[in-house]
C-alpha atoms as a PDB file:
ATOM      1  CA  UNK A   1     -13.922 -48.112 -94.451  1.00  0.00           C
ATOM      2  CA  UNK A   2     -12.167 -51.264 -93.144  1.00  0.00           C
ATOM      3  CA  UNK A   3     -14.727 -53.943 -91.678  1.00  0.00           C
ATOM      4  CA  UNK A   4     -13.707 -53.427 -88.084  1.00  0.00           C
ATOM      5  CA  UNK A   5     -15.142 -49.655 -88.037  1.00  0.00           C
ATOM      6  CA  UNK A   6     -18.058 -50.663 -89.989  1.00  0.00           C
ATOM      7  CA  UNK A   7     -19.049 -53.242 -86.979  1.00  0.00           C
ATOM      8  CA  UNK A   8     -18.496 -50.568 -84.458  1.00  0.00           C
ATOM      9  CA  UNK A   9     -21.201 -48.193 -86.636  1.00  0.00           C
ATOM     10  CA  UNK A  10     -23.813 -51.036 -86.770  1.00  0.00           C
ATOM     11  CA  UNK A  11     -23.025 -51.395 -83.570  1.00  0.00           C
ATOM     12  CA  UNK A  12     -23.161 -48.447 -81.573  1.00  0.00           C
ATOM     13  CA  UNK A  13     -26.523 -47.454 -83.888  1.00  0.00           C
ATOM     14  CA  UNK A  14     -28.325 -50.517 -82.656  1.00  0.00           C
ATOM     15  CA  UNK A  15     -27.286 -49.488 -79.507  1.00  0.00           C
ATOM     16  CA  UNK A  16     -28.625 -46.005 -80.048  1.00  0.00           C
ATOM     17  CA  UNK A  17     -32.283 -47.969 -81.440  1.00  0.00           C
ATOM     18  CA  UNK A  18     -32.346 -49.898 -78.161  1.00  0.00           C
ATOM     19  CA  UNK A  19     -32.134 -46.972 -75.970  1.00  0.00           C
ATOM     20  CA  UNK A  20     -34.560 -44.687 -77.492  1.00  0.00           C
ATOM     21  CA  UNK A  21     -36.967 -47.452 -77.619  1.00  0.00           C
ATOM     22  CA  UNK A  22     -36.822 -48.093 -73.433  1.00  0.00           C
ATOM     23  CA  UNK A  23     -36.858 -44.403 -72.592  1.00  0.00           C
ATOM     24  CA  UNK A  24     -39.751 -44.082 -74.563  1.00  0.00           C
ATOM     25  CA  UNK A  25     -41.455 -47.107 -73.296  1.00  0.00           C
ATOM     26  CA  UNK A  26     -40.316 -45.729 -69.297  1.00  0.00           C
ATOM     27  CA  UNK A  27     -42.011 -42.370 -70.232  1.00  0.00           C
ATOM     28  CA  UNK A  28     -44.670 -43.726 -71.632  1.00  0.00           C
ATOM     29  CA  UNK A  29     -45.280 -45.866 -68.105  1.00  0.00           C
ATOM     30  CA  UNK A  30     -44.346 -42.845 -66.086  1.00  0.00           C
ATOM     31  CA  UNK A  31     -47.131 -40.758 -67.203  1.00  0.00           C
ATOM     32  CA  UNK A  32     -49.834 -39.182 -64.701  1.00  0.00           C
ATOM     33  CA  UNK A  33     -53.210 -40.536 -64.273  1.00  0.00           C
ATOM     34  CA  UNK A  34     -56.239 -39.364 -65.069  1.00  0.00           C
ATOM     35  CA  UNK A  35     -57.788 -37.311 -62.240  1.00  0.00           C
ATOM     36  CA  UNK A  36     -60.756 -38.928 -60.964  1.00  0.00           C
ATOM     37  CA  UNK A  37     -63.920 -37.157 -59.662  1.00  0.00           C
ATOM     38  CA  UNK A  38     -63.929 -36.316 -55.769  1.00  0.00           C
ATOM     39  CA  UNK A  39     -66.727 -39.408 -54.309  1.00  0.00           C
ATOM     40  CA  UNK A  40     -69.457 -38.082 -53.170  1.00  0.00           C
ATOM     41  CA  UNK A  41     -69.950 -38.371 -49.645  1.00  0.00           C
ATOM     42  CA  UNK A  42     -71.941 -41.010 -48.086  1.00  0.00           C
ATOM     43  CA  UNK A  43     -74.132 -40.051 -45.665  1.00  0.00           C
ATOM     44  CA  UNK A  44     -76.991 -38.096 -45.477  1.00  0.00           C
ATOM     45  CA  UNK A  45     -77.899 -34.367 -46.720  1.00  0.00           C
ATOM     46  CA  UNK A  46     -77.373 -31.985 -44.118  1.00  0.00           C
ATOM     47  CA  UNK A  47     -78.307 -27.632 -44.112  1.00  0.00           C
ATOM     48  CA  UNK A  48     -75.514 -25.784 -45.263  1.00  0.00           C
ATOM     49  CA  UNK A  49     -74.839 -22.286 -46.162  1.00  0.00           C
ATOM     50  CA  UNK A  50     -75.227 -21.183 -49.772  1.00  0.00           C
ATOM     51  CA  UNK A  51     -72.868 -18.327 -49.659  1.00  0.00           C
ATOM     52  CA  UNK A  52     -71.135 -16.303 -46.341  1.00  0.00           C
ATOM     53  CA  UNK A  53     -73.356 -15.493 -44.059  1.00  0.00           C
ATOM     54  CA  UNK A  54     -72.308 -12.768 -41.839  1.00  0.00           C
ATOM     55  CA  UNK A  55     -73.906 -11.915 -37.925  1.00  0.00           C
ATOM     56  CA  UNK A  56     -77.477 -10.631 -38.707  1.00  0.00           C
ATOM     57  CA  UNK A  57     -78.473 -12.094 -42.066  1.00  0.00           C
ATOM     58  CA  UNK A  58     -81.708 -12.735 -42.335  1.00  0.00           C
ATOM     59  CA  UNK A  59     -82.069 -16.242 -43.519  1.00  0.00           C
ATOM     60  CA  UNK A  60     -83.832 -16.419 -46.974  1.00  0.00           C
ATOM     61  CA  UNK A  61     -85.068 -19.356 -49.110  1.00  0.00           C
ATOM     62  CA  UNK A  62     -81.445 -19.030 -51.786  1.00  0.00           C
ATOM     63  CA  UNK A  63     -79.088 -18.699 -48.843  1.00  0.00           C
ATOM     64  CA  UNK A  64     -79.271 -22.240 -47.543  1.00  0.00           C
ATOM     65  CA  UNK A  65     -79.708 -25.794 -48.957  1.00  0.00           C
ATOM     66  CA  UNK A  66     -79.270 -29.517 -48.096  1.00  0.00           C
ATOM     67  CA  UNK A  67     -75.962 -31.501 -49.808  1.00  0.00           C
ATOM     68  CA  UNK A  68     -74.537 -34.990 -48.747  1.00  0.00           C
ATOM     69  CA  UNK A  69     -72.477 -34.709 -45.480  1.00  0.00           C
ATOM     70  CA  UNK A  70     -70.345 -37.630 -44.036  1.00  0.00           C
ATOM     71  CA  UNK A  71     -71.976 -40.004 -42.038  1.00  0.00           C
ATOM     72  CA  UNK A  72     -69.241 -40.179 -39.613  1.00  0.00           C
ATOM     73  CA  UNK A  73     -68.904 -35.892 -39.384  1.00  0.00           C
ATOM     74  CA  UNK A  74     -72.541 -35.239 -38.698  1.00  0.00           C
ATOM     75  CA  UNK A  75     -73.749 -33.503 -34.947  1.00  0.00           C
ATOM     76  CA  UNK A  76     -76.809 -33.648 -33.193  1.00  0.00           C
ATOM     77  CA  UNK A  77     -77.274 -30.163 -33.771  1.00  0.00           C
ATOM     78  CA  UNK A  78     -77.382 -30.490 -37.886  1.00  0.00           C
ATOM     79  CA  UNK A  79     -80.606 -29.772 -39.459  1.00  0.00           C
ATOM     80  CA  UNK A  80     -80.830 -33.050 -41.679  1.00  0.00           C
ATOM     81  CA  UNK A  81     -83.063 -33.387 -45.019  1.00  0.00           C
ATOM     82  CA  UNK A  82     -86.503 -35.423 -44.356  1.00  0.00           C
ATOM     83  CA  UNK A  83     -86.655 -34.255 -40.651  1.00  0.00           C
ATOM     84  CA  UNK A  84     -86.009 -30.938 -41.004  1.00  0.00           C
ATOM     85  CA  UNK A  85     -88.533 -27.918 -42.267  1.00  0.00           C
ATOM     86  CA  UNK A  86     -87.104 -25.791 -44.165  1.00  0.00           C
ATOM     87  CA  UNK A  87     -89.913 -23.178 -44.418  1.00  0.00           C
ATOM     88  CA  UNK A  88     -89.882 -22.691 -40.324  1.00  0.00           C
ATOM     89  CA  UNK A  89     -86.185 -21.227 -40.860  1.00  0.00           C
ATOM     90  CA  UNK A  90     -86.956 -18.591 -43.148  1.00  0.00           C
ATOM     91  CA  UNK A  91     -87.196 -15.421 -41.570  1.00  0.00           C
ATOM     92  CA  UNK A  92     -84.694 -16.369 -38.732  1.00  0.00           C
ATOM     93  CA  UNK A  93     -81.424 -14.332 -37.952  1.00  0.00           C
ATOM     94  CA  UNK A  94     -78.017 -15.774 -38.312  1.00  0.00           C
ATOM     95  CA  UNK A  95     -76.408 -15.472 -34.506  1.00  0.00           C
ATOM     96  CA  UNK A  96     -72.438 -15.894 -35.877  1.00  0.00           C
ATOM     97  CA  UNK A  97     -70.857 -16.128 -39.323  1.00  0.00           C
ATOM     98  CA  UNK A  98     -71.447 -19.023 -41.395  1.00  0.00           C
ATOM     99  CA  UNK A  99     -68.863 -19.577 -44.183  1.00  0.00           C
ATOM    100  CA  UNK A 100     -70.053 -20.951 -47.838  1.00  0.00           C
ATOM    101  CA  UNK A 101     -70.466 -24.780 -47.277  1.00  0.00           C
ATOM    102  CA  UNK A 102     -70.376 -24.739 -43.898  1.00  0.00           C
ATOM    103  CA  UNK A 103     -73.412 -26.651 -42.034  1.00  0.00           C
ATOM    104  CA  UNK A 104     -76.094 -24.625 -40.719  1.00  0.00           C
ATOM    105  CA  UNK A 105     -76.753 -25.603 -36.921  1.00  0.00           C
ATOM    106  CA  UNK A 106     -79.432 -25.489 -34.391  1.00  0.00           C
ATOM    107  CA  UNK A 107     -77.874 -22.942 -32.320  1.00  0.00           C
ATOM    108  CA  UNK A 108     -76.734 -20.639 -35.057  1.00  0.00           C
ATOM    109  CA  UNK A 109     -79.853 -18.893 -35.913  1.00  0.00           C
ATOM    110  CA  UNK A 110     -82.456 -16.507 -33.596  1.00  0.00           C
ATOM    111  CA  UNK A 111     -85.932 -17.299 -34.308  1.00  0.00           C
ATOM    112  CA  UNK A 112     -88.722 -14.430 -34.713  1.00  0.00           C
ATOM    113  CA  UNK A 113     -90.229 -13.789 -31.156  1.00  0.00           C
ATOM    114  CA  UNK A 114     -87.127 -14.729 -29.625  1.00  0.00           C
ATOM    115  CA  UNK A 115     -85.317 -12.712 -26.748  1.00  0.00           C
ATOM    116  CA  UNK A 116     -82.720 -10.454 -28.645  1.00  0.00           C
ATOM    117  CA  UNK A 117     -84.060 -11.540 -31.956  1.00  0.00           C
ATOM    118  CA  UNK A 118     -84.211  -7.802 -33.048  1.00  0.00           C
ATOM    119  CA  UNK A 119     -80.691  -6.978 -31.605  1.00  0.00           C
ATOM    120  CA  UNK A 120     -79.400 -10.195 -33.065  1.00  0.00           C
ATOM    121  CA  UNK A 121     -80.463  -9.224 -36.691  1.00  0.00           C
ATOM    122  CA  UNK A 122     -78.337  -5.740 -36.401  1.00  0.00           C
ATOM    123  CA  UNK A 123     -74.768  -6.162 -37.523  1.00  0.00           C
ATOM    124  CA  UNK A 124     -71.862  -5.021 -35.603  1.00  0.00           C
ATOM    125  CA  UNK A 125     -71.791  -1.226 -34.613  1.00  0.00           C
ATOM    126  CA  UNK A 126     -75.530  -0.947 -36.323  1.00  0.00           C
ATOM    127  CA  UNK A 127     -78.410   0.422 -34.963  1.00  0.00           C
ATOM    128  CA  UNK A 128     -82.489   0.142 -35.289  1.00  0.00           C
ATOM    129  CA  UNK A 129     -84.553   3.188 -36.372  1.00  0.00           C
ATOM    130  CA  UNK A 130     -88.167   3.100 -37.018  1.00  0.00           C
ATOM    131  CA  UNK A 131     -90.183   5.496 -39.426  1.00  0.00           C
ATOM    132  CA  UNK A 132     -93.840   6.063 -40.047  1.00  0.00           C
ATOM    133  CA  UNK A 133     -94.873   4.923 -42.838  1.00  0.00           C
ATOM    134  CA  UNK A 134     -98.330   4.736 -45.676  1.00  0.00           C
ATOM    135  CA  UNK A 135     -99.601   3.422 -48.661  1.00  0.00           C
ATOM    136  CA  UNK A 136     -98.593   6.148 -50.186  1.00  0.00           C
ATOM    137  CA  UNK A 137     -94.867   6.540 -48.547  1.00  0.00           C
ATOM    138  CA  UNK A 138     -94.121   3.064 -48.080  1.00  0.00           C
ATOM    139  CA  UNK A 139     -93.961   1.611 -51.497  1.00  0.00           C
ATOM    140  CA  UNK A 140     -97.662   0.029 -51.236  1.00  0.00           C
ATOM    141  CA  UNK A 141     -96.825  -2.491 -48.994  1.00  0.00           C
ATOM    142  CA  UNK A 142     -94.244  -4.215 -50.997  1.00  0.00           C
ATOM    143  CA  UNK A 143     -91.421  -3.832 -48.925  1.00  0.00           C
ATOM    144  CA  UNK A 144     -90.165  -6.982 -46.593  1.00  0.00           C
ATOM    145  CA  UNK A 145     -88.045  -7.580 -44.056  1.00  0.00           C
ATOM    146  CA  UNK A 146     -84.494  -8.246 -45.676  1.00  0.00           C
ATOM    147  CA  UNK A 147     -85.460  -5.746 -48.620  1.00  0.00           C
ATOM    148  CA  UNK A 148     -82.644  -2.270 -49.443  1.00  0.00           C
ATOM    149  CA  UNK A 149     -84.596   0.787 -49.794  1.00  0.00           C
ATOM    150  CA  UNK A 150     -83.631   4.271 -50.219  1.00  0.00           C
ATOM    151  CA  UNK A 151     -85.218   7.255 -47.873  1.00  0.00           C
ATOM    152  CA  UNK A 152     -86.033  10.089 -49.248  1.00  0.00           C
ATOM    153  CA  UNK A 153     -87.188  13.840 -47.459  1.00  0.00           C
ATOM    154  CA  UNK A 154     -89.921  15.850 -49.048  1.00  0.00           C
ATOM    155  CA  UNK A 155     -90.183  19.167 -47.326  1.00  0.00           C
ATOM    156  CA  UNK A 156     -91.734  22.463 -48.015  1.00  0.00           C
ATOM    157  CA  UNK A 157     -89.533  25.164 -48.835  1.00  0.00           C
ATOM    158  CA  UNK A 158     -90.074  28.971 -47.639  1.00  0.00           C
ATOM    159  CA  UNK A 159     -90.267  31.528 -51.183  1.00  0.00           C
ATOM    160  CA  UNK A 160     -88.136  34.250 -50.536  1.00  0.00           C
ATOM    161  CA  UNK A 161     -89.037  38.144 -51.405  1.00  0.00           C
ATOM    162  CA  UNK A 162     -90.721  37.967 -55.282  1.00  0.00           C
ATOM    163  CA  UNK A 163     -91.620  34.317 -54.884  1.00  0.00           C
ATOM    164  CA  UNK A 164     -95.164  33.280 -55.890  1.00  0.00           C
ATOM    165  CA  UNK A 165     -95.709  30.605 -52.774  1.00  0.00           C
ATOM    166  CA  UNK A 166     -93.250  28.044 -50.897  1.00  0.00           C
ATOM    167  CA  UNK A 167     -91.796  25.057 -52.619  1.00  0.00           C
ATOM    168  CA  UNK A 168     -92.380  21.850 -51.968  1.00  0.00           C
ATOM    169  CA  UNK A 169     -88.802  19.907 -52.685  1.00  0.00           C
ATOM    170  CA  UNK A 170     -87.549  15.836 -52.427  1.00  0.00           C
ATOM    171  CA  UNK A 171     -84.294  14.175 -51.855  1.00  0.00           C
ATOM    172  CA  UNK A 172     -82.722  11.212 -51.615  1.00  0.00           C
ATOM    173  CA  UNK A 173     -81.433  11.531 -48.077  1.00  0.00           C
ATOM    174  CA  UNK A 174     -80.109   8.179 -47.589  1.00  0.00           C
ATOM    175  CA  UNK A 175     -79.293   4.612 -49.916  1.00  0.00           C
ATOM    176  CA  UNK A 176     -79.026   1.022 -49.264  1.00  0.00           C
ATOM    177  CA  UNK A 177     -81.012   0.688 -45.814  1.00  0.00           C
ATOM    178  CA  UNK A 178     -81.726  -2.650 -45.071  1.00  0.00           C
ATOM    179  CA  UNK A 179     -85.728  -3.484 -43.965  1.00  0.00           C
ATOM    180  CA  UNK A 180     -85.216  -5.149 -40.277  1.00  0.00           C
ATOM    181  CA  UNK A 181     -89.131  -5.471 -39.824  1.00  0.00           C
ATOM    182  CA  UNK A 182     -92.905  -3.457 -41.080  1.00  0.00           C
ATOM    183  CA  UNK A 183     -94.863  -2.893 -37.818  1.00  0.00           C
ATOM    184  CA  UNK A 184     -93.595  -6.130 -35.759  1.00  0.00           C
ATOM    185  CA  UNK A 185     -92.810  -8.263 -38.263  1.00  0.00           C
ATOM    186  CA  UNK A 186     -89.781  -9.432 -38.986  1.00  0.00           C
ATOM    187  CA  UNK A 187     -90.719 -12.272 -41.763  1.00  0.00           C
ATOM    188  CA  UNK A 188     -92.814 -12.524 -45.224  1.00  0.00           C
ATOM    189  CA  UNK A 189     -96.358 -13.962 -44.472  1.00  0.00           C
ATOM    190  CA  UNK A 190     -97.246 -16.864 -47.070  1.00  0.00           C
ATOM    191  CA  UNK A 191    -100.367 -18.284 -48.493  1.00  0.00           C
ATOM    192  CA  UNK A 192     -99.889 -21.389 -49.840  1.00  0.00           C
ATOM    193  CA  UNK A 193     -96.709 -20.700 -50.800  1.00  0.00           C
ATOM    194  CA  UNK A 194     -97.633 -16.850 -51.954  1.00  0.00           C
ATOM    195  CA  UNK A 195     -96.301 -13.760 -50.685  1.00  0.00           C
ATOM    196  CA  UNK A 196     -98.979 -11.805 -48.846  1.00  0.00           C
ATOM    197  CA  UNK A 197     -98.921  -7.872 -49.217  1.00  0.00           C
ATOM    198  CA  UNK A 198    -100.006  -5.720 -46.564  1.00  0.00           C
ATOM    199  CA  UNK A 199    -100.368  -2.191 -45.103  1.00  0.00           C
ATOM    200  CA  UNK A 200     -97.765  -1.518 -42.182  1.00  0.00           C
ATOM    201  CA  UNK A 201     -97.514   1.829 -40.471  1.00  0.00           C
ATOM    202  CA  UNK A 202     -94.227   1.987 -39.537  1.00  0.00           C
ATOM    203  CA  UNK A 203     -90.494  -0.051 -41.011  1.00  0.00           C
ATOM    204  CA  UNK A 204     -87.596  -0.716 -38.708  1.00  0.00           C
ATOM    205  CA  UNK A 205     -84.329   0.140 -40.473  1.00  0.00           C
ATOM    206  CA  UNK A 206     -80.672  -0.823 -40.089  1.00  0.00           C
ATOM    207  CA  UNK A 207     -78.716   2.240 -39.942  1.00  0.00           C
ATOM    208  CA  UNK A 208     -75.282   3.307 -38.415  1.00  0.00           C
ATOM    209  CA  UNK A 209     -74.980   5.615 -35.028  1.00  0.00           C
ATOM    210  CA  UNK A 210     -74.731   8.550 -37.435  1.00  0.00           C
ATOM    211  CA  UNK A 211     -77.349   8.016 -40.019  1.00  0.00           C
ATOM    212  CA  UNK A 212     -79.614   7.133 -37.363  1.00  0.00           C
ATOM    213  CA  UNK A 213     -79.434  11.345 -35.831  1.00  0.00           C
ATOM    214  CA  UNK A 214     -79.820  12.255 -39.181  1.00  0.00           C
ATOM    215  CA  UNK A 215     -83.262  10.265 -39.437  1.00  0.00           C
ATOM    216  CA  UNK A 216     -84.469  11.375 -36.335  1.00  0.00           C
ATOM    217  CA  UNK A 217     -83.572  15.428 -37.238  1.00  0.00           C
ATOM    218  CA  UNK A 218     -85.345  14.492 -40.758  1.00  0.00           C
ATOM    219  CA  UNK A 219     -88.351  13.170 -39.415  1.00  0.00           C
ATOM    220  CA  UNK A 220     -89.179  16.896 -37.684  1.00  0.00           C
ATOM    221  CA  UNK A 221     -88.537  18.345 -40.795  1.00  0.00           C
ATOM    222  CA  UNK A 222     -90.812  17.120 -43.368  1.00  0.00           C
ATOM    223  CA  UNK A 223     -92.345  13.347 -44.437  1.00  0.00           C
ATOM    224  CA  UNK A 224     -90.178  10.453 -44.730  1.00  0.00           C
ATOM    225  CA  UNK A 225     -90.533   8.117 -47.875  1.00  0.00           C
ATOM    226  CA  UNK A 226     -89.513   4.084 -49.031  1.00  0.00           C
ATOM    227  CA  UNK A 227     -87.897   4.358 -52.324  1.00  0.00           C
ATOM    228  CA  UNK A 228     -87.628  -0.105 -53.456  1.00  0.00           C
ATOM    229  CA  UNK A 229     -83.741  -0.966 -54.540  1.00  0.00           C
ATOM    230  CA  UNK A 230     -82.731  -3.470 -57.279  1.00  0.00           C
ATOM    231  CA  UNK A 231     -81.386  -6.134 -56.225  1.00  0.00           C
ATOM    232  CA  UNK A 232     -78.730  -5.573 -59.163  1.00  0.00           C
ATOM    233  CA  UNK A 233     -78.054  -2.173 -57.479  1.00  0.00           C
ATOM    234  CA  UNK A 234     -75.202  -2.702 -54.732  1.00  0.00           C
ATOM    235  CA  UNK A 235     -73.827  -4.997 -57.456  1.00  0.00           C
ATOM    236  CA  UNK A 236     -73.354  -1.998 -60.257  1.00  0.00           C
ATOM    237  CA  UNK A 237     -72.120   0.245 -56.844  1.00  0.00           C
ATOM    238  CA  UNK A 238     -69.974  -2.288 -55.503  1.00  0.00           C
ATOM    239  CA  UNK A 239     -68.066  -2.214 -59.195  1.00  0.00           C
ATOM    240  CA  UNK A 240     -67.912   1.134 -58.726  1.00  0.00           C
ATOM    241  CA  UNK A 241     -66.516   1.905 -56.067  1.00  0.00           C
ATOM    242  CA  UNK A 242     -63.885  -0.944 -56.378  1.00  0.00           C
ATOM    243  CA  UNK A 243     -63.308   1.191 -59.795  1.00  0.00           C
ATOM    244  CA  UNK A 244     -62.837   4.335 -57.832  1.00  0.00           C
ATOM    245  CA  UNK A 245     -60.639   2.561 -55.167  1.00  0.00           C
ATOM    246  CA  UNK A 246     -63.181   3.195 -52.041  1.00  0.00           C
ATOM    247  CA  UNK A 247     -63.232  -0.518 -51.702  1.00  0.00           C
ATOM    248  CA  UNK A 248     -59.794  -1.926 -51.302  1.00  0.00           C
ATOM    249  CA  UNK A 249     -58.484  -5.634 -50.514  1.00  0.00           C
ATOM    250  CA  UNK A 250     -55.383  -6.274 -48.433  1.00  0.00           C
ATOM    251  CA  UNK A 251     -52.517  -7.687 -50.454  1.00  0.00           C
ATOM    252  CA  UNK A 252     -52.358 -11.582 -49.426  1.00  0.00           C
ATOM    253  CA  UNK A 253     -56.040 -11.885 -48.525  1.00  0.00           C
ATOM    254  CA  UNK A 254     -57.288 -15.085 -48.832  1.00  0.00           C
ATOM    255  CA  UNK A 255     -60.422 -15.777 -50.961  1.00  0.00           C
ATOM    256  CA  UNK A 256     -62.510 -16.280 -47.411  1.00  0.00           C
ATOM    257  CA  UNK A 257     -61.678 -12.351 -46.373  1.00  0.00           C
ATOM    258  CA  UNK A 258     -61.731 -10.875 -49.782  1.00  0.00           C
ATOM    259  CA  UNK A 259     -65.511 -12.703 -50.128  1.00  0.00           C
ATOM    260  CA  UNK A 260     -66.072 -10.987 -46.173  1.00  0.00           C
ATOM    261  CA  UNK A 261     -65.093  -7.669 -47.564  1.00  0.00           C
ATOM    262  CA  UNK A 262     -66.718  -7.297 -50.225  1.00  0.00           C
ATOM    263  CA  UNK A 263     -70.397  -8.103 -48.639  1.00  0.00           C
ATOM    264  CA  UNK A 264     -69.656  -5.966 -45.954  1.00  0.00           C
ATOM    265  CA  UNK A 265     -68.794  -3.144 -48.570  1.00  0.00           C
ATOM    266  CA  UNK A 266     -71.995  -4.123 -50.257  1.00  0.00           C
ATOM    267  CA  UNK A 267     -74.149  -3.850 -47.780  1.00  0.00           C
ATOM    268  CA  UNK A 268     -73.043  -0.971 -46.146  1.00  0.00           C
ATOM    269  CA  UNK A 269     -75.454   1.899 -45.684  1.00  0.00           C
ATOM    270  CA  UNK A 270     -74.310   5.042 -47.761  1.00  0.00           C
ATOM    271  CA  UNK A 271     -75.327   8.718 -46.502  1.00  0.00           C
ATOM    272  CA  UNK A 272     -76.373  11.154 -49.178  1.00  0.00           C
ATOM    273  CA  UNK A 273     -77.748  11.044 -52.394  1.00  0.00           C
ATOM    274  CA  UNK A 274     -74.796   9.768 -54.935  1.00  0.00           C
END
């Protein structure tokens, strides 16, 4: 190799060196930052909603809570953390939906005693049945407003021809019936902080046009009794019927309307006994 070749070799390799090292140094340079935490709002900690809170809720102590707001986005009509109790709102009825995060405000909830409180706490195309009630039929007391229960008929059934006497036969008549009030009370009564059972004769129930004939007709027919839900119930039955395809969500549905759906399927009242 003559030495005019071997210069152009050196040459275009040092070249070659050169380059490599600036594009590595420019991507090196180029590369993204490190995402940095959201800051947390100044400002002070206003009521907002734990989770969706559709017309009629009855406000609990796990579906609201304070976090920091913006000082410059808060309203009059905020409940805000060291002037606000709590405890008084517990028990009240949410007037309009309330998405998760959203601040809870003055005008959004119906207090207990209020005009329309009762009608307020029904959801849309609901109705309000009341049942007698015991000891004995109503779960000993330990049913409160905002509890599911099941209803179940026990009735006495003629014997036909051979039979020794008449039966006496239960059913589940009806599932997932939400508690609207015992007596005229629509909230839990606290002592010092503790849950006070008591007797109630009758319990208000939340019930659909339909369900609420078949109440009335079952009432005449034999005695009416409070059967407690789990709380992990309408989950299981939820999954179920999601499973099954009873429950379905609109292609394209944002997170907000799938969330909407889904409570309203949970909490809908179901007629029969499976």
């Amino acid at each position: 190799m003559d030495r005019k070749k071997l210069l152009l070799l050196v040459g275009a390799l040092a070249i070659a060196i050169v380059t490599a090292m600036m594009a590595r140094s420019m991507f090196a340079g180029s590369s993204a930052p490190k995402a940095e935490a959201a800051p947390v709002p100044q400002g002070p900690k206003v009521l907002v909603a734990q989770r969706v809170l559709p017309t009629g809720t009855i406000i609990t102590a796990d579906a609201i809570g304070f976090q920091p707001w913006p000082k410059e986005l808060v309203k009059d009509a905020y409940y805000i953390d060291g002037s606000s109790d709590v405890s008084k709102l517990l028990g009240t009825v949410v007037r309009f939906p309330i998405t998760a995060g959203e601040p809870v405000t003055q005008g959004s909830l119906v207090k207990p005693g209020d005009r329309g409180f009762l009608a307020a706490a029904l959801g849309p195309g609901m109705r309000a049945i009341t049942v007698p009630v015991s000891a004995k039929t109503g779960v000993g007391g330990f049913v409160f407003p905002g509890d599911r229960v099941d209803l179940m008929l026990t009735q006495t059934v003629k014997g036909g021809e051979g039979a020794s006497g008449d039966l006496k036969a239960s059913e589940t008549i009806l599932r997932n019936l939400r508690v609207l009030a015992t007596d005229q009370s629509t909230t839990q009564e606290t002592v010092n902080g503790n849950t006070v059972v008591r007797q109630f004769r009758t319990v208000t129930l939340e019930v659909t046009p339909k369900i609420a004939e078949k109440v009335a007709v079952a009432q005449t027919i034999g005695t009416l009794s409070l059967s407690l839900r789990s709380i992990a119930d309408n989950q299981a039955e939820l999954e179920r019927a999601i499973a099954q395809g009873d429950v379905k969500i609109p292609d394209g549905a944002t997170p907000q309307q799938e969330e909407k759906l889904l409570a309203a399927a949970m909490n809908r009242p179901n007629d029969g006994a499976t």
